[in-house]
Protein backbone atom coordinates (compact mmCIF):
# COMPACT_ATOMS: atom_id res chain seq x y z
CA UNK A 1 156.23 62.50 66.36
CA UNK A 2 157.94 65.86 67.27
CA UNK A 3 157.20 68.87 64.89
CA UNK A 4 157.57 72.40 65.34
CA UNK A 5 154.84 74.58 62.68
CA UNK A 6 155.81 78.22 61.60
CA UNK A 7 154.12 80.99 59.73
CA UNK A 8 156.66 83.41 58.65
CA UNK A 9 159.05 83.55 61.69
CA UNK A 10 156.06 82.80 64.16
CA UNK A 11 156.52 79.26 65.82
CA UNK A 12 152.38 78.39 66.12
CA UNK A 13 152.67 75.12 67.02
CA UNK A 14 155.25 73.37 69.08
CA UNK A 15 154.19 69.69 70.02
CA UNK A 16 155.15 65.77 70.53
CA UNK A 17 152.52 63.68 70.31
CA UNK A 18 150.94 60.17 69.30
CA UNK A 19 148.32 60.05 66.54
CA UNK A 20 147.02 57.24 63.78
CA UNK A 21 147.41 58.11 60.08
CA UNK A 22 143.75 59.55 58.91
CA UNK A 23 143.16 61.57 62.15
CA UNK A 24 145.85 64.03 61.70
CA UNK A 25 142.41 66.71 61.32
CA UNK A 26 142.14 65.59 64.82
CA UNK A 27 144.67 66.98 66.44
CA UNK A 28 144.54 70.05 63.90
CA UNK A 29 147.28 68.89 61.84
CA UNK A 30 147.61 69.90 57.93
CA UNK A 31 147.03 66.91 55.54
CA UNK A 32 149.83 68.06 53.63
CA UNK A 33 152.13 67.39 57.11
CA UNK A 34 150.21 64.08 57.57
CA UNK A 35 151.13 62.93 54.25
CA UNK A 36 155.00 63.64 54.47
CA UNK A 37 155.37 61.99 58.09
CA UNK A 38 153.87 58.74 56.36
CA UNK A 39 156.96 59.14 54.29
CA UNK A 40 159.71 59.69 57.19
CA UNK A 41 161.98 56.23 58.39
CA UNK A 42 161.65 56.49 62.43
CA UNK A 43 163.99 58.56 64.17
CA UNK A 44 164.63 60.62 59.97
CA UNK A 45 164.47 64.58 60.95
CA UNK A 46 162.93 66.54 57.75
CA UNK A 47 161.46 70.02 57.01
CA UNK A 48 158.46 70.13 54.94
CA UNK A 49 157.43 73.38 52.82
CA UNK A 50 153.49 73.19 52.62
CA UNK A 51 151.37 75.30 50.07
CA UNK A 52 147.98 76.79 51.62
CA UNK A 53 145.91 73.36 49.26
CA UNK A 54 147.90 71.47 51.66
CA UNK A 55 148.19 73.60 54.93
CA UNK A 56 145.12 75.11 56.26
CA UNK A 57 143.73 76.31 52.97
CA UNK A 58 141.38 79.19 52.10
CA UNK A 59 139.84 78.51 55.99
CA UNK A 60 143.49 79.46 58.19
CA UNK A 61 143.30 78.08 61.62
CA UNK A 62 141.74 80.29 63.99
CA UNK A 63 143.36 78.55 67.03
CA UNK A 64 147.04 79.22 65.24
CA UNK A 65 146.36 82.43 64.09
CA UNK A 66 147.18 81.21 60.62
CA UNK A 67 145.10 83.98 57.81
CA UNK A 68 143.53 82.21 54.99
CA UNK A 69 145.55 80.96 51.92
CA UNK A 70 149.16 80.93 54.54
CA UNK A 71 152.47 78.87 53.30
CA UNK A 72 153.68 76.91 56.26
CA UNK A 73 157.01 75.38 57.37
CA UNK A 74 157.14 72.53 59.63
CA UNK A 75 160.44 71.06 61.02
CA UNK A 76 159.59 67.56 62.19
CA UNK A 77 161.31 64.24 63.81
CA UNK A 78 160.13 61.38 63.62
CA UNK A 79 160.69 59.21 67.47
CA UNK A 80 159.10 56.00 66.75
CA UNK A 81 155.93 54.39 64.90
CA UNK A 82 153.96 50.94 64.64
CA UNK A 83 152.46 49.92 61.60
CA UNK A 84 149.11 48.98 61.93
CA UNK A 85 148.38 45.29 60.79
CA UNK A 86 146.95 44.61 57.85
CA UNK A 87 143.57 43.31 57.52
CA UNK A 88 145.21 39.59 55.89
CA UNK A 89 147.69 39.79 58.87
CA UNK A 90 144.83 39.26 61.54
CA UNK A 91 142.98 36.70 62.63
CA UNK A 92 138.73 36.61 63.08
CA UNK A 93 139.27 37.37 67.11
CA UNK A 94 141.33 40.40 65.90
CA UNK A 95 139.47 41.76 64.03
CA UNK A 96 136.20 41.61 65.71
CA UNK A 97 138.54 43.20 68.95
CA UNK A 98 139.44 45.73 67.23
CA UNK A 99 136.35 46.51 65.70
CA UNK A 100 134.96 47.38 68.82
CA UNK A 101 137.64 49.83 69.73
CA UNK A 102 137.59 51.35 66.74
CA UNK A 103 133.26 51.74 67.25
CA UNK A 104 134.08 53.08 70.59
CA UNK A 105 136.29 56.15 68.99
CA UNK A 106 133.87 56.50 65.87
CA UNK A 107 131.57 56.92 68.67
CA UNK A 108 133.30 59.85 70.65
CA UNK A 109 134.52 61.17 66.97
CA UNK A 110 130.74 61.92 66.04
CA UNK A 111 129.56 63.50 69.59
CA UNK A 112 132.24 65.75 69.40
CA UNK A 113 131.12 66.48 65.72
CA UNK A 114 134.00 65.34 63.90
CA UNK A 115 131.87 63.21 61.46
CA UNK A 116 134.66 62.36 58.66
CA UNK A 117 136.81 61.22 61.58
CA UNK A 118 134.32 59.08 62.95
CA UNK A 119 133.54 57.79 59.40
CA UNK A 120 137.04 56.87 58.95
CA UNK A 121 136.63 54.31 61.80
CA UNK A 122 133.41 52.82 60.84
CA UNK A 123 134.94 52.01 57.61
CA UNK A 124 137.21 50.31 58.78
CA UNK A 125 135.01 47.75 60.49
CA UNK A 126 133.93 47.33 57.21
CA UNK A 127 136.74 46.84 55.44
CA UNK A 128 138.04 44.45 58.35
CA UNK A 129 134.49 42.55 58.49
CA UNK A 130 132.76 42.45 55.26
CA UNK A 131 134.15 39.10 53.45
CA UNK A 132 134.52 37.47 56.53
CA UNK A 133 134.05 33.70 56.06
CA UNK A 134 133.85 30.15 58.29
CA UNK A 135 132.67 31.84 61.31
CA UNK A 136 131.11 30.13 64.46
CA UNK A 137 127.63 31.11 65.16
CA UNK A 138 129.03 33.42 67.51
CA UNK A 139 131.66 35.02 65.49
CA UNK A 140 128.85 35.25 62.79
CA UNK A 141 126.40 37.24 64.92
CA UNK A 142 129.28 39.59 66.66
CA UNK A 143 130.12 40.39 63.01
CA UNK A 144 126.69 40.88 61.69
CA UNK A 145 126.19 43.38 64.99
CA UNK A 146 128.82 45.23 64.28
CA UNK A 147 128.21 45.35 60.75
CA UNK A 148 124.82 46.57 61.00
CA UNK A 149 126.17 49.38 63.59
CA UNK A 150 129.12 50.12 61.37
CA UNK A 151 126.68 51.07 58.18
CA UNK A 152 123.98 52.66 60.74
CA UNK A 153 126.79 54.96 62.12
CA UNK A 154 128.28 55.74 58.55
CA UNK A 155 124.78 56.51 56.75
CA UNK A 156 124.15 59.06 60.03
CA UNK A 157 127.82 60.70 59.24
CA UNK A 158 127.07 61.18 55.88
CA UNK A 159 123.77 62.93 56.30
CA UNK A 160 125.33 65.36 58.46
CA UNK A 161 127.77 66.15 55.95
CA UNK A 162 125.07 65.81 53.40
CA UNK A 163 126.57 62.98 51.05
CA UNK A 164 123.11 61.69 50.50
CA UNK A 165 123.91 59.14 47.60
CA UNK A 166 126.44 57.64 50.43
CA UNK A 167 123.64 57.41 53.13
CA UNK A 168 121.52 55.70 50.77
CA UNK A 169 124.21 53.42 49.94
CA UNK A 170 125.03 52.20 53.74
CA UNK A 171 121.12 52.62 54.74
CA UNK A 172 120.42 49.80 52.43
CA UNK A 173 123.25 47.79 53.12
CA UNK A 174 122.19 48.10 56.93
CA UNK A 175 118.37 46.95 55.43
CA UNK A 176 120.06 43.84 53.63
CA UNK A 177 121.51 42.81 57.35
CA UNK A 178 118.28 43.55 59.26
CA UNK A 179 114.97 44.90 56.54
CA UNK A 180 113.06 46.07 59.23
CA UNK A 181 115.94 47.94 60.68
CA UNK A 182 113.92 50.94 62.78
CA UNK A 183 117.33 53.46 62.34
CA UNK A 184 118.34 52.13 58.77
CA UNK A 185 114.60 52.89 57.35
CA UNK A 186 114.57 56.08 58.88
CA UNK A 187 117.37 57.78 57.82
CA UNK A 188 117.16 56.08 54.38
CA UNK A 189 113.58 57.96 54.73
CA UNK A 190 115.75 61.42 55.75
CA UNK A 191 118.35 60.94 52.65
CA UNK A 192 115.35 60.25 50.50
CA UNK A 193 113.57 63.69 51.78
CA UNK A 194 116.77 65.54 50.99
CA UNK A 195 117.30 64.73 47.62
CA UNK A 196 113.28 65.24 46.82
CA UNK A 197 112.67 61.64 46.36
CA UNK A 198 109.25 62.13 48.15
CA UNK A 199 107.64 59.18 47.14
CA UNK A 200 110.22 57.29 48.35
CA UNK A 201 110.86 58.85 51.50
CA UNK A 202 107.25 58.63 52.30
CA UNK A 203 107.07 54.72 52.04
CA UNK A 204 110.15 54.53 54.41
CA UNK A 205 108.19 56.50 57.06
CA UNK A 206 105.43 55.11 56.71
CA UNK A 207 107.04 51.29 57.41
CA UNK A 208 108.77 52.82 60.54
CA UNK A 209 105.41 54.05 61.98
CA UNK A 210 104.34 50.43 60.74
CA UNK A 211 106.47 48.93 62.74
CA UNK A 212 107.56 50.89 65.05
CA UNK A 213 103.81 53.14 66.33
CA UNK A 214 105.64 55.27 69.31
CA UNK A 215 107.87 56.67 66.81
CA UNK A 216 107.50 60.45 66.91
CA UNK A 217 109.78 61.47 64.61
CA UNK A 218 108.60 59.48 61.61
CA UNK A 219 105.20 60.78 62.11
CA UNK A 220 106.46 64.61 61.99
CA UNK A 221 108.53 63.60 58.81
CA UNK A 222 105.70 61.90 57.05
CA UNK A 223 103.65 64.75 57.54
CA UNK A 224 106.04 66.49 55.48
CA UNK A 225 106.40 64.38 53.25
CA UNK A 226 103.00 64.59 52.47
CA UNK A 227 103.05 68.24 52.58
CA UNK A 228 105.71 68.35 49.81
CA UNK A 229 104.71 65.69 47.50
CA UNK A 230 101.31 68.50 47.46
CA UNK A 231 102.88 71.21 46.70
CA UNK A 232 105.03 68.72 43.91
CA UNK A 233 101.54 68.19 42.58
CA UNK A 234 100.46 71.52 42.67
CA UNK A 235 103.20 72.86 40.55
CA UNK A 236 103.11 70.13 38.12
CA UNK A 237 99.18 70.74 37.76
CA UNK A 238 99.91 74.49 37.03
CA UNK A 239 102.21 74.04 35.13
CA UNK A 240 100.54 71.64 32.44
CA UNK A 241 97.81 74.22 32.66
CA UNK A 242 99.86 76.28 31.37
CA UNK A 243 101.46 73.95 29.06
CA UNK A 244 97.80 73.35 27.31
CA UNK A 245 96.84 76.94 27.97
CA UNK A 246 99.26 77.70 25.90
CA UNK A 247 98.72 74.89 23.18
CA UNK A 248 95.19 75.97 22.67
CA UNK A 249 96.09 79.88 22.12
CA UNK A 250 98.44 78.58 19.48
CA UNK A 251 95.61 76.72 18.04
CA UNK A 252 93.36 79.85 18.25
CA UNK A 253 95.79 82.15 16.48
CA UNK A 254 96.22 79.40 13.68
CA UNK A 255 92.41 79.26 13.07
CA UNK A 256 91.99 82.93 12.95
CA UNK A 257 94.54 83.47 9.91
């Protein structure tokens, strides 16, 4: 794709390049623009309009120069683009090819801290890999590998970007694949501690240090576990103290009139 991006009469962007649909944040293009190219023929010239919901937003893009809340115009051609095949269109060998690749870039996506990005790929392994049937034992243990990394990798993205309920979700899907899983019961113990489920982040840490002894971190977050479920108890203590403090003053003042 070829696209020229101006703010008022200030050309800030002036590119060609090659990208996949979902990673337009990538290369620090608007959704709004990713949306309308999914729209173009190949080789169709358009202009799009875009409001600031679908530009840059309320953030502006410091590397443009674009203020917060900007309207942007972008003039764009589109040279030439592949549609991706469809998860029905390819065979087991495919798949499990391509789930690798994709792995690889979810990979490089997350060091460089670009954790929806990298999300985007893991789910796709997913989607690609998850009602897989008929396999050779070799297919079947590829797929269960990358499976297991695939929901691994996810629940780690979404506790950086601190969609708990989501960790949970892939941490125990990870657990179903492999129980004793020393990554999948530790971060299920981490999206547990965030949401104040103490108890239950307290039994996963305690089954990593169960199985796994050298495991320094678990140790550290037990500990504060522990530390927290006290202070829990603490404040309910005080406060049904208070509760029956109050009760019994209640009582007094009725047996006094």
């Amino acid at each position: 794709v070829q696209f020229e991006g101006r703010y008022g009469d200030r050309v800030f962007d002036r590119r060609e390049l090659k990208f996949e649909i979902g990673e337009g944040d990538s290369y620090d293009i608007p959704r709004g623009l990713e949306k309308g190219i999914q729209k173009m023929e190949k080789l169709e010239e358009s202009v799009f309009y875009l409001k600031p919901s679908y530009g840059f937003g309320s953030a502006g893009k410091e590397i443009f120069q674009i203020p917060p809340d900007a309207e942007l115009q972008y003039e764009v051609k589109l040279k030439s683009f592949e549609k991706a095949k469809e998860s029905w269109e390819m065979n087991t060998d495919e798949k499990l090819e391509q789930s690798c690749i994709v792995k690889e870039r979810g990979t490089q996506y997350f060091k460089e801290g670009k954790y929806k990005q990298a999300a985007l790929q893991y789910k796709k392994i997913v989607s690609w890999l998850e009602h897989e049937a008929g396999l050779s034992d070799e297919e079947d243990t590829k797929t269960k590998s990358l499976m297991l990394a695939a929901h691994l990798n996810l629940a780690m993205c979404h506790l950086k970007l601190k969609e708990y309920s989501q960790a949970l979700e892939n941490c125990n899907k990870a657990l179903k694949l492999d129980s004793n899983n020393e990554k999948g019961l530790f971060r299920r113990g981490e999206a547990h501690l965030a949401v104040n489920d103490f108890e239950l982040a307290r039994g996963d840490f305690q089954k990593v240090i169960q199985l796994y002894p050298s495991n320094k971190a678990a140790k550290v977050q037990l500990v504060t576990c522990q530390q927290k479920i006290r202070e829990q108890h603490e404040k309910e203590k005080k406060m049904y103290a208070n509760m029956f403090q109050r009760l019994a003053d209640k009582d007094l003042k009725v047996s006094n009139t």
